[in-house]
N, C-alpha and C. Protein backbone atom coordinates (compact mmCIF):
# COMPACT_ATOMS: atom_id res chain seq x y z
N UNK A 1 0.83 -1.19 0.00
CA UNK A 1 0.00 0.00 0.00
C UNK A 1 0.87 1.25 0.00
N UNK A 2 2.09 1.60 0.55
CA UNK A 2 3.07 2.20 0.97
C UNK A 2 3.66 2.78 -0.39
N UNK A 3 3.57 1.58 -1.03
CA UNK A 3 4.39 2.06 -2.55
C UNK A 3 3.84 2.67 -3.48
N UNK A 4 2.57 2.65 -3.05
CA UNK A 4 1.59 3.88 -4.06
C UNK A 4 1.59 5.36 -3.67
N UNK A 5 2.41 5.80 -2.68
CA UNK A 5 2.18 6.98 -2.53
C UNK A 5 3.74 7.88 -2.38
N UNK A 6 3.63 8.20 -3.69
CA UNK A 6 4.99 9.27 -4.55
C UNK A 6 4.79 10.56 -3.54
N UNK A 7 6.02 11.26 -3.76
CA UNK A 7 5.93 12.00 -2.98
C UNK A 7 5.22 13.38 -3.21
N UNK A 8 4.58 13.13 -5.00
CA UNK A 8 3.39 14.02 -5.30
C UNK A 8 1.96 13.75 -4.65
N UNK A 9 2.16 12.69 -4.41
CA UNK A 9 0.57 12.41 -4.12
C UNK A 9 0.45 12.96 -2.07
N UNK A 10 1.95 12.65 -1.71
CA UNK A 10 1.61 12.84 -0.43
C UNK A 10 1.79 14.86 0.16
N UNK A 11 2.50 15.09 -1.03
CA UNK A 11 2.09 16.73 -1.45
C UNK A 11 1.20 17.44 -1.52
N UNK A 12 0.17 16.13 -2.45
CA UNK A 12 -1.24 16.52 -2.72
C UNK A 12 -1.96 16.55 -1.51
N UNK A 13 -1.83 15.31 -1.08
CA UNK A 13 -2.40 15.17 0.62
C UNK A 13 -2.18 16.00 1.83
N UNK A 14 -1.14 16.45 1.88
CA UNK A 14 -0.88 17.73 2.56
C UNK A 14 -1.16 18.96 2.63
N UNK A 15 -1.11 19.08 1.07
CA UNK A 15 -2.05 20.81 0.58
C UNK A 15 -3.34 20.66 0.68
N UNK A 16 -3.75 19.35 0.73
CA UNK A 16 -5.19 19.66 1.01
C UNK A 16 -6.28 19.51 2.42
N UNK A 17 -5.01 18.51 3.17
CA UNK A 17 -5.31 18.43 4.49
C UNK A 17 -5.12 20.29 5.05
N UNK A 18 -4.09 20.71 4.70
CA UNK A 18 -3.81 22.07 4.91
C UNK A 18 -4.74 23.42 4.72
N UNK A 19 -5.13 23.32 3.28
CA UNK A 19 -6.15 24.16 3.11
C UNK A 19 -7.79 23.93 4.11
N UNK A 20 -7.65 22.92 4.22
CA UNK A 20 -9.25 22.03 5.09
C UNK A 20 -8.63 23.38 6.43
N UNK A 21 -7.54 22.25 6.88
CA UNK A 21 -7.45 22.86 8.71
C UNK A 21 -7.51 24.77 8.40
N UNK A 22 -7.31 25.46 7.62
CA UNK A 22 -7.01 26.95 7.20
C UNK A 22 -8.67 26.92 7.17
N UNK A 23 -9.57 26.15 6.38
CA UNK A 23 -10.74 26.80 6.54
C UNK A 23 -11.59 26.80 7.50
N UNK A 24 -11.27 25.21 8.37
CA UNK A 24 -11.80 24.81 9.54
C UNK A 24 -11.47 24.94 10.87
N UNK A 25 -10.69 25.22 10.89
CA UNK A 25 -9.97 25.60 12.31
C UNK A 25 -10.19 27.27 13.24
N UNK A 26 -9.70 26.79 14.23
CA UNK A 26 -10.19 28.19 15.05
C UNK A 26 -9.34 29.44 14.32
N UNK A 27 -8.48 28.97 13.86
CA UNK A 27 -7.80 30.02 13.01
C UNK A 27 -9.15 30.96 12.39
N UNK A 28 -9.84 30.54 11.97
CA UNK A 28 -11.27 31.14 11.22
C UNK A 28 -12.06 32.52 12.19
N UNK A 29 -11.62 31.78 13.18
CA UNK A 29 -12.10 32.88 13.79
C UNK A 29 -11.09 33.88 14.32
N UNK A 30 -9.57 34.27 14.28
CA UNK A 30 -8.95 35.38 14.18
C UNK A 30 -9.02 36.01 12.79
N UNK A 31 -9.55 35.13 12.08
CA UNK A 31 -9.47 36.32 10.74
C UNK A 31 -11.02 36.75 10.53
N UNK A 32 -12.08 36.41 11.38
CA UNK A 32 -12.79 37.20 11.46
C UNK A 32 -13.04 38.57 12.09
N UNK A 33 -12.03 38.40 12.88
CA UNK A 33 -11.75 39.78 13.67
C UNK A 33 -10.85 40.88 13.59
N UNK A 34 -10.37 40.69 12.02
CA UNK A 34 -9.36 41.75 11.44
C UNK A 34 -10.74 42.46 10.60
N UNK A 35 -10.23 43.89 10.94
CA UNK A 35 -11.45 44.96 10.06
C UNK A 35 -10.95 45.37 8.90
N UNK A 36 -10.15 45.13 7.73
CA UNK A 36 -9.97 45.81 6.46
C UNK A 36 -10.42 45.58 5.88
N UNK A 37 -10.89 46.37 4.96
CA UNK A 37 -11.68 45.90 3.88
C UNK A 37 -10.91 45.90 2.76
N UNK A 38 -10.93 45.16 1.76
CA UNK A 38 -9.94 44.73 0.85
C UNK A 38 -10.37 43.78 -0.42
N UNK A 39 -10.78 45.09 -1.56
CA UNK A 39 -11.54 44.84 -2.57
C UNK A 39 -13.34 44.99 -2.42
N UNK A 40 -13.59 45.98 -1.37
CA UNK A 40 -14.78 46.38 -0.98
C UNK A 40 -15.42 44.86 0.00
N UNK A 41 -14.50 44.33 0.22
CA UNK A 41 -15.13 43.07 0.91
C UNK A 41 -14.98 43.17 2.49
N UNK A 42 -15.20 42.36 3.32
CA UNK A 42 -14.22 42.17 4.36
C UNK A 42 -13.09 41.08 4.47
N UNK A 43 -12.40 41.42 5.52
CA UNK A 43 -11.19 40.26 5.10
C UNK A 43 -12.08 38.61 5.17
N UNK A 44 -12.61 38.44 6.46
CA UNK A 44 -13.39 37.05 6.49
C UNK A 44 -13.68 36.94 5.49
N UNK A 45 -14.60 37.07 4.25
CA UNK A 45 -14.75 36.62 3.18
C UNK A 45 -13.71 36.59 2.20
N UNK A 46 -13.04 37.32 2.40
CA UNK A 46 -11.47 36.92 1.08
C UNK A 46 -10.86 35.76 1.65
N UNK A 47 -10.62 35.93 2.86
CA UNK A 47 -9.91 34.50 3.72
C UNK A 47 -10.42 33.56 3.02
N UNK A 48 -12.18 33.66 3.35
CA UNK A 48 -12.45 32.18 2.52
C UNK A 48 -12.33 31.72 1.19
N UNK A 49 -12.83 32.82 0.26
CA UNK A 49 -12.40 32.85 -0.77
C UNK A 49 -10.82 32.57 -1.19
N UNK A 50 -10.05 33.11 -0.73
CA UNK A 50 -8.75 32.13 -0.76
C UNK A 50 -8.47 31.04 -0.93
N UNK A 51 -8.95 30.76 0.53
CA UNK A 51 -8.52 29.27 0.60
C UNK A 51 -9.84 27.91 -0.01
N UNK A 52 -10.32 28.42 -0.16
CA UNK A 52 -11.48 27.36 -1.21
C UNK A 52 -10.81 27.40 -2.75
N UNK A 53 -10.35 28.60 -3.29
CA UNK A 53 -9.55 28.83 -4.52
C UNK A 53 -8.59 27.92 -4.56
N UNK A 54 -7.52 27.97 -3.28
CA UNK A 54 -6.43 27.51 -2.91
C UNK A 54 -6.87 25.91 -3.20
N UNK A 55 -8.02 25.19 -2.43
CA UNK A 55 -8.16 24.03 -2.42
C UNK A 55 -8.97 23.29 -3.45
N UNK A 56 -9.44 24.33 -4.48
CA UNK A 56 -9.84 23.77 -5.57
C UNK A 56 -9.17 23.63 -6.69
N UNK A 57 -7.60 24.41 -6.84
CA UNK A 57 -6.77 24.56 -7.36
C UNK A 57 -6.13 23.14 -7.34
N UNK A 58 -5.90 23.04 -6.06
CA UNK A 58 -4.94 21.33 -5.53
C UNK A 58 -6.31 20.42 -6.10
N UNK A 59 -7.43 20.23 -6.02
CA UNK A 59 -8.16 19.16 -6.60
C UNK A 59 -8.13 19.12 -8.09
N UNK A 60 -7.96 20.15 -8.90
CA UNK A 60 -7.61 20.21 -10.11
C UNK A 60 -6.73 19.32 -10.32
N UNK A 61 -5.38 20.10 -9.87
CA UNK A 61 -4.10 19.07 -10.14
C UNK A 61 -4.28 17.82 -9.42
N UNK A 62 -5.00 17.34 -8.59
CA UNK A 62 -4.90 16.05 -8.39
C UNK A 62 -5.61 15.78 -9.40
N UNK A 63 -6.84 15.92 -9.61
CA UNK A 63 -7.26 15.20 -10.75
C UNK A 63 -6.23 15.11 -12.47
N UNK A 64 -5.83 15.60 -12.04
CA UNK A 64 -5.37 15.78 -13.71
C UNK A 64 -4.44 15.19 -13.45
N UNK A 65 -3.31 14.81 -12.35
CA UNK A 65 -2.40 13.83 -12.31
C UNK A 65 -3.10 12.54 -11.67
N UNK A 66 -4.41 12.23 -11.82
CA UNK A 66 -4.66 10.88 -11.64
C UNK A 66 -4.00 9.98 -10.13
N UNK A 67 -4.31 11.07 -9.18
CA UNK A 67 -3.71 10.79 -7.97
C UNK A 67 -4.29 9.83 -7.00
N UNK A 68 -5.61 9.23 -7.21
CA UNK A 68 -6.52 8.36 -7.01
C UNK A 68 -5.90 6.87 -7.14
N UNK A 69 -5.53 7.06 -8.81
CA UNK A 69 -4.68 5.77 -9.27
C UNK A 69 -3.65 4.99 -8.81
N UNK A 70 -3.44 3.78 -8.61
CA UNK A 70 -2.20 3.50 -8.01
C UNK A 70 -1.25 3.38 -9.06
N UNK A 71 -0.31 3.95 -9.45
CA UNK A 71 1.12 3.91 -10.26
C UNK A 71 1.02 2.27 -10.65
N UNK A 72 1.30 2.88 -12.35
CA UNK A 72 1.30 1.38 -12.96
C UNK A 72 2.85 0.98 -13.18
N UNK A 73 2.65 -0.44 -12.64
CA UNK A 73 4.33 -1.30 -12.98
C UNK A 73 4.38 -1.63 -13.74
N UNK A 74 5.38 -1.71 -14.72
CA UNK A 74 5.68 -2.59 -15.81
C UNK A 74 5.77 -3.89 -15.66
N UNK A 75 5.08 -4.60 -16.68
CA UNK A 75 4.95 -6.14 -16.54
C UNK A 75 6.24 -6.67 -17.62
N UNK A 76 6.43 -7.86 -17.10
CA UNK A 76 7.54 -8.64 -17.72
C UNK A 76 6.54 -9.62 -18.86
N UNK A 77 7.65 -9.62 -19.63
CA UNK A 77 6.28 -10.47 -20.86
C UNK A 77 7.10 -11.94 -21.39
């Protein structure tokens, strides 16, 4: 099981465990309590917007590198 996971895929797994804890975590709530506004917004909503960007970005590239898949071996013939 061990040998299926390149060190892209466990990259992938990290940026996205990462972006999760950034949207879910109590962290969420110090960036609700910064007041700038920035792009007529408030920051809480760019935060999120960020990081949902951020984590839909990494599902892209996982999908498109087929990170689901387990790495094919060459067979002997």
């Amino acid at each position: 099981m061990l040998t299926y996971l390149t060190p892209r895929k466990l990259a992938l797994y990290a940026g996205i465990l990462f972006c999760f804890f950034m949207l879910e975590s109590p962290i969420i709530m110090w960036a609700n309590q910064i007041e700038p506004m920035l792009f007529g917004m408030p920051f809480f909503f760019l935060w999120n917007l960020f990081w949902w960007f951020a984590l839909t970005a990494l599902f892209l590239v996982a999908y498109l590198t087929n990170w689901g898949s387990p790495t094919k071996r060459p067979t002997a013939q």
